[in-house]
C-alpha atoms as a PDB file:
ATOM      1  CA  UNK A   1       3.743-179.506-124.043  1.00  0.00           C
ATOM      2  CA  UNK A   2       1.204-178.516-126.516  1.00  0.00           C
ATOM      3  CA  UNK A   3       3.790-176.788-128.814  1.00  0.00           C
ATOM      4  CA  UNK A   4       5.482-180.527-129.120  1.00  0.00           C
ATOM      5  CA  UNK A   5       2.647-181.640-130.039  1.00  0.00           C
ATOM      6  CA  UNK A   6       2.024-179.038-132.855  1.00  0.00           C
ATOM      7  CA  UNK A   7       5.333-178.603-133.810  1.00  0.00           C
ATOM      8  CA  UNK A   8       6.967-179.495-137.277  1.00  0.00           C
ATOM      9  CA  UNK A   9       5.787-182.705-138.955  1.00  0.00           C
ATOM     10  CA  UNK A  10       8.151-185.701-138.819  1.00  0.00           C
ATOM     11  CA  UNK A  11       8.983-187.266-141.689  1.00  0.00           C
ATOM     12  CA  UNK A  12       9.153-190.799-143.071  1.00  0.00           C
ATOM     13  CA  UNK A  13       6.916-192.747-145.454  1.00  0.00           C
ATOM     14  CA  UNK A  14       3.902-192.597-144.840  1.00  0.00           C
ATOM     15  CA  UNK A  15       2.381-195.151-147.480  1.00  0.00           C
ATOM     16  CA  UNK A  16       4.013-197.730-145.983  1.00  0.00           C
ATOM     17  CA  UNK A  17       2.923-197.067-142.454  1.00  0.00           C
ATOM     18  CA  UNK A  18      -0.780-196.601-143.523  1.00  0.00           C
ATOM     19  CA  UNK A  19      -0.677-199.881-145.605  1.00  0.00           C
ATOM     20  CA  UNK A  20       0.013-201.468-142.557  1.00  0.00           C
ATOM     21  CA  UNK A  21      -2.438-200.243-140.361  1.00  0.00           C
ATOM     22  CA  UNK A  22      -6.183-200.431-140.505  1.00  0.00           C
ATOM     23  CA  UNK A  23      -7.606-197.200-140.432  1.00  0.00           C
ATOM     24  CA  UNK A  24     -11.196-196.604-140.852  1.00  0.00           C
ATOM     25  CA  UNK A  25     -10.653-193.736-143.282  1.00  0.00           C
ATOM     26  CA  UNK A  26      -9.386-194.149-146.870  1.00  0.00           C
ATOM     27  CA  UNK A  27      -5.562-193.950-148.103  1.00  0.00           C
ATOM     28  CA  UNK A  28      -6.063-190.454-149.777  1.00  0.00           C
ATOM     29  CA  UNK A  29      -7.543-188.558-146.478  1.00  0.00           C
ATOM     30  CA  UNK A  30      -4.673-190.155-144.631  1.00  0.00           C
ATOM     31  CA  UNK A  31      -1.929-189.441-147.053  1.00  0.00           C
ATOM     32  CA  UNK A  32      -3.859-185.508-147.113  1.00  0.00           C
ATOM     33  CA  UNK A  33      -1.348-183.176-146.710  1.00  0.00           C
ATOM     34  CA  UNK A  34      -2.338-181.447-143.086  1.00  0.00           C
ATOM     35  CA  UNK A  35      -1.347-178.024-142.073  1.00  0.00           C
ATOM     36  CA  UNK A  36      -0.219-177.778-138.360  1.00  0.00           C
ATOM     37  CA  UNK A  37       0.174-174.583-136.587  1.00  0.00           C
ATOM     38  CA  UNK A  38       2.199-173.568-133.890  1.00  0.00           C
ATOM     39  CA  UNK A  39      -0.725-172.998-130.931  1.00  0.00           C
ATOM     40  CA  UNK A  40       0.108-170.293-128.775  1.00  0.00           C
ATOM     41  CA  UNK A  41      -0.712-171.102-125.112  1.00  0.00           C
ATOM     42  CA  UNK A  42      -0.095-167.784-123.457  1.00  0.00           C
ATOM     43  CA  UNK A  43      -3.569-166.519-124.116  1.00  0.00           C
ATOM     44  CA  UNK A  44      -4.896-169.922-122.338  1.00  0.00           C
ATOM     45  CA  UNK A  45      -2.334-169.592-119.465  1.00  0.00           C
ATOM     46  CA  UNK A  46      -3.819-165.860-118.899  1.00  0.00           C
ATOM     47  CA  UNK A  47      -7.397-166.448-119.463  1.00  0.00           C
ATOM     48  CA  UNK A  48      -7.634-168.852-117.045  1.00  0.00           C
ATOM     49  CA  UNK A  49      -4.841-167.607-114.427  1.00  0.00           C
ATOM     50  CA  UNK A  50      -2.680-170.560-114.265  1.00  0.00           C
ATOM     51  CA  UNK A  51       1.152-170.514-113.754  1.00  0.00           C
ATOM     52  CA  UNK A  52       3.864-171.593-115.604  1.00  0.00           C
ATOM     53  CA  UNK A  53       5.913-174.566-113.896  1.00  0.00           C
ATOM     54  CA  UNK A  54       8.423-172.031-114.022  1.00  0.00           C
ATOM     55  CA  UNK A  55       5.935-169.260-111.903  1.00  0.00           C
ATOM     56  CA  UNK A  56       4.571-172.149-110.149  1.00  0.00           C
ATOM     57  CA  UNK A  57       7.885-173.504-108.642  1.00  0.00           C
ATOM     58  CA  UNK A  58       8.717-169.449-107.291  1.00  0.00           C
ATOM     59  CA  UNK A  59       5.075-169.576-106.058  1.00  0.00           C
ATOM     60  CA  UNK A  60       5.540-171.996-104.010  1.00  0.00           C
ATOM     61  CA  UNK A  61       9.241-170.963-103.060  1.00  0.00           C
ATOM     62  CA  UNK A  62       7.483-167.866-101.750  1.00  0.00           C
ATOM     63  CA  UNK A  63       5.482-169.597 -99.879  1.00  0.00           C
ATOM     64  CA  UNK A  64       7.457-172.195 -97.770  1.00  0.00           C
ATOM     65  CA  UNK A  65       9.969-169.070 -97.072  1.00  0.00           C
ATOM     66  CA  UNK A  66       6.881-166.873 -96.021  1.00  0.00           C
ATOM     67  CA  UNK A  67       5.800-169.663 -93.466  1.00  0.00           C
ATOM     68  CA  UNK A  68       9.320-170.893 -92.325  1.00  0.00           C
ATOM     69  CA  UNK A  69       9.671-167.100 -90.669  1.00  0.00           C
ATOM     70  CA  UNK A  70       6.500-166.892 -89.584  1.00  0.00           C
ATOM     71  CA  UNK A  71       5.864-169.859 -87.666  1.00  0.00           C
ATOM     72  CA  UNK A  72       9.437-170.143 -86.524  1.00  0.00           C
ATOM     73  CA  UNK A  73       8.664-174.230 -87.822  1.00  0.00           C
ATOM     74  CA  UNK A  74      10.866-176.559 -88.725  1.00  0.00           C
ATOM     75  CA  UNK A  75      13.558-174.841 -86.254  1.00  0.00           C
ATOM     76  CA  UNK A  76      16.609-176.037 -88.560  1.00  0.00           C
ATOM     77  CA  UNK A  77      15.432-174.345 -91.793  1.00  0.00           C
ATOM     78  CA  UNK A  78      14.508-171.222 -89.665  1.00  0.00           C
ATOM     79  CA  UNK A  79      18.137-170.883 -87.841  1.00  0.00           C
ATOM     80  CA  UNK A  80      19.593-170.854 -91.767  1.00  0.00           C
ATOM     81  CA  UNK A  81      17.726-168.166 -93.016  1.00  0.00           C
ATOM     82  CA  UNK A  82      18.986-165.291 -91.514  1.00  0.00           C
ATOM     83  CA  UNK A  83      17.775-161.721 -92.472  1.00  0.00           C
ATOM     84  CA  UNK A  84      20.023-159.432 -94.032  1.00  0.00           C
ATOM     85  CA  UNK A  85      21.564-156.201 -91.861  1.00  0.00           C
ATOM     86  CA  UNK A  86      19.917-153.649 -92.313  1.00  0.00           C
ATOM     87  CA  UNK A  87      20.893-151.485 -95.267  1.00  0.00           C
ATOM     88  CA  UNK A  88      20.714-148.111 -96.936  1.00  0.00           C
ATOM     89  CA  UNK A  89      18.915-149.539 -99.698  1.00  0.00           C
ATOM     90  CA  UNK A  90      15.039-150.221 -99.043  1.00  0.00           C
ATOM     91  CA  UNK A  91      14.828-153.852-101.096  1.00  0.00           C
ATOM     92  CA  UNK A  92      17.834-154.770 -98.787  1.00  0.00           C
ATOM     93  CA  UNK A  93      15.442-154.516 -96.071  1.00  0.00           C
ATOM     94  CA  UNK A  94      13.924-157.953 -94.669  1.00  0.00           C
ATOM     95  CA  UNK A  95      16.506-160.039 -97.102  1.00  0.00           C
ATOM     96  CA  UNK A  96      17.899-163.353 -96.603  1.00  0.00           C
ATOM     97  CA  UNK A  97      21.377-163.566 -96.642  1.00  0.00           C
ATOM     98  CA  UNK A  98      21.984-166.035 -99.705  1.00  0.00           C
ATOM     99  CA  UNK A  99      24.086-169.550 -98.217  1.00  0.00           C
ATOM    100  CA  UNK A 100      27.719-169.793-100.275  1.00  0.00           C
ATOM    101  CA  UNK A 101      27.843-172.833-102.887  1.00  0.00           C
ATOM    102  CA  UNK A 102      30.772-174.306-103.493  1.00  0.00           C
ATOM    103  CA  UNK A 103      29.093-177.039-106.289  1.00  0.00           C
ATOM    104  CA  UNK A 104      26.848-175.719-109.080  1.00  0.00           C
ATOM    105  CA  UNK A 105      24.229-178.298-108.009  1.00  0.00           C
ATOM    106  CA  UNK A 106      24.067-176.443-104.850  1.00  0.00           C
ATOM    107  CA  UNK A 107      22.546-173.509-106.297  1.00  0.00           C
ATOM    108  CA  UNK A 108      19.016-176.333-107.013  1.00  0.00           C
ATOM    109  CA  UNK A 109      18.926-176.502-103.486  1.00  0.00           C
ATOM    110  CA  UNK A 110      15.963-174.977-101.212  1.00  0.00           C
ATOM    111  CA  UNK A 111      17.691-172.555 -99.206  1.00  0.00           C
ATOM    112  CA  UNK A 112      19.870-171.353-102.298  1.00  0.00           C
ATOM    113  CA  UNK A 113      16.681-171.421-104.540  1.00  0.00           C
ATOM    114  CA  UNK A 114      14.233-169.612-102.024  1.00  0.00           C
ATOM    115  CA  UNK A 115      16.465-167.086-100.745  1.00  0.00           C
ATOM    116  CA  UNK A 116      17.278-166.178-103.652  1.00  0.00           C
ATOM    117  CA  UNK A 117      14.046-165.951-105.249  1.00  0.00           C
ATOM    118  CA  UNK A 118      12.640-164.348-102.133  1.00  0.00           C
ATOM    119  CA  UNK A 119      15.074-161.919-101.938  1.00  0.00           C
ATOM    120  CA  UNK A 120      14.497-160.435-105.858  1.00  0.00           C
ATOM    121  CA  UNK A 121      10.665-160.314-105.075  1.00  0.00           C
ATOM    122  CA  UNK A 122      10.868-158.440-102.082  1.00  0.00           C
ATOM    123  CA  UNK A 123      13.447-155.976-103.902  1.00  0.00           C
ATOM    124  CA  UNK A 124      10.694-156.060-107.217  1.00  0.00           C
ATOM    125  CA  UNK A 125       8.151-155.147-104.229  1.00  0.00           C
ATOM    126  CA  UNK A 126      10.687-152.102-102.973  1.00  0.00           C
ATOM    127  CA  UNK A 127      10.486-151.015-106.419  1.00  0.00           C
ATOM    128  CA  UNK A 128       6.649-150.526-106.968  1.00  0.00           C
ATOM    129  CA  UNK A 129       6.340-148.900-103.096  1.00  0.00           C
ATOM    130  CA  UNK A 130       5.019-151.960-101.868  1.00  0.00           C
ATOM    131  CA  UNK A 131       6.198-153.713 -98.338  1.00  0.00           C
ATOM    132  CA  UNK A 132       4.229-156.565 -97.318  1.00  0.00           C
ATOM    133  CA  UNK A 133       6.373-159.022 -96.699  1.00  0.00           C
ATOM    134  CA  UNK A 134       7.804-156.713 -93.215  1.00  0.00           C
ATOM    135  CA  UNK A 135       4.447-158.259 -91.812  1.00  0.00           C
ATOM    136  CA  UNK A 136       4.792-161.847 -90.899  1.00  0.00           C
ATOM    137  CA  UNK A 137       1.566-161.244 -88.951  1.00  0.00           C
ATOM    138  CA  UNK A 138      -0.911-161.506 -91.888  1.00  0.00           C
ATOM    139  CA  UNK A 139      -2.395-164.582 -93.322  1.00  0.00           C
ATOM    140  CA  UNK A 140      -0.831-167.111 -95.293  1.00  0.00           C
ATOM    141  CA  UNK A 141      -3.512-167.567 -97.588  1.00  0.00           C
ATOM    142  CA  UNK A 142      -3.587-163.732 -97.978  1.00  0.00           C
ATOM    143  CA  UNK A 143       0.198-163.869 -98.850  1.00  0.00           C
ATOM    144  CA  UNK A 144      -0.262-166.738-101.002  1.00  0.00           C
ATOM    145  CA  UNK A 145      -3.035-164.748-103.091  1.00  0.00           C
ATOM    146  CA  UNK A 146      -0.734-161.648-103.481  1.00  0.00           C
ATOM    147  CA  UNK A 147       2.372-163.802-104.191  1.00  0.00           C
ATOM    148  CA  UNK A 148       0.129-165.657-107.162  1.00  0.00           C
ATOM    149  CA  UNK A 149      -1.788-162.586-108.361  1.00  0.00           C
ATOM    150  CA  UNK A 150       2.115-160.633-108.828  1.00  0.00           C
ATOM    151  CA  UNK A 151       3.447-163.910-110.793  1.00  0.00           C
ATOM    152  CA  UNK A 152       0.174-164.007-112.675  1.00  0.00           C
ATOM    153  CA  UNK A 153       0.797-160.270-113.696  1.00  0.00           C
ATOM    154  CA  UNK A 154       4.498-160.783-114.295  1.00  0.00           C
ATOM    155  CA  UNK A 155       3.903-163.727-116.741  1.00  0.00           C
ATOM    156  CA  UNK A 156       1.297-162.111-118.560  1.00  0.00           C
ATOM    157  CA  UNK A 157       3.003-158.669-118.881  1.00  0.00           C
ATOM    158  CA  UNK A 158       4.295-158.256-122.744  1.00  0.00           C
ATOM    159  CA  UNK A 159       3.117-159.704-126.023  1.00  0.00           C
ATOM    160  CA  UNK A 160      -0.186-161.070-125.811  1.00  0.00           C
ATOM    161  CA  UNK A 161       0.262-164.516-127.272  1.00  0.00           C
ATOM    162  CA  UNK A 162       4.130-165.058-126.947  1.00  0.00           C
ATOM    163  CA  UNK A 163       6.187-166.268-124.361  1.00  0.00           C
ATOM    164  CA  UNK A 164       8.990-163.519-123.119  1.00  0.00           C
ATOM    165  CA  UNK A 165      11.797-163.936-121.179  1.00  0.00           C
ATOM    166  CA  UNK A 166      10.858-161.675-118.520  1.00  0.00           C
ATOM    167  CA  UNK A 167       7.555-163.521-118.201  1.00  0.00           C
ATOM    168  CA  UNK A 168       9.565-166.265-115.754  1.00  0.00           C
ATOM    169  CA  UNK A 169      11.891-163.678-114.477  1.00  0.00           C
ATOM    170  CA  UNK A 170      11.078-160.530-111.812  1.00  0.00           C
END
């Protein structure tokens, strides 16, 4: 949102928009050529540890799926995510088997979405020796924390002012 808004100049005439309007400063600082720069909100987004919509959205992904097997709650949504067998590999381990789509607009939906996302996380987890997710006993805020602190570290792996690709992806 701030790039649009410091993005390239649009152009059409501007004499005969400012004739037209009453602006308090004069012709000539109006008609001043200005030099807009492309803002780079990365450093922003990591100084003050917020999430992308893109981080956010898998955040809270995380989340719901985290609670849904822990509490057992709603019942329906619990029954469809069923765990994974077993497997050789260790990021196979406490998976959600991903539901079949049939319709591309099926892959938006939660339990497509979630499982999916849930699923590469707790692989990504397998791959740095960590398994927290086996637990369902600790808190929610505690697994909230570690879920946002991980995304926060994802997005602001890389180039220190541009946005990557693998920033959104794990």
């Amino acid at each position: 949102c701030i790039r649009l808004l410091f993005g390239k100049k649009l152009n059409f005439d501007h004499a005969e928009y400012y004739k037209t309007c009453a602006r308090a400063r004069s012709i000539d600082e109006q008609l001043a050529p200005k030099d807009y720069v492309l803002e780079h909100t990365k450093p922003l987004f990591t100084e003050l540890k917020l999430l992308t919509v893109h981080n956010l959205h898998k955040l809270f992904l995380l989340n719901e799926i985290f609670k849904i097997k822990k509490y057992r709650y709603p019942i329906p949504l619990y029954t469809l995510l069923k765990n994974s067998p077993e497997s050789i590999r260790s990021c196979l381990r406490n998976n959600i088997v991903v539901p079949g789509y049939k319709l591309e607009t099926s892959r938006q939906q939660f339990l497509f979405s979630g499982s999916t996302v849930w699923n590469n996380f707790n692989c990504k987890m397998a791959q740095l020796g960590l398994q927290f997710l086996s637990d369902l006993s600790t808190s929610c805020c505690v697994v909230k924390n570690k879920f946002k602190k991980f995304l926060l570290d994802v997005q602001s792996s890389g180039h220190p002012e541009l946005w990557e690709d693998h920033n959104h992806n794990f």
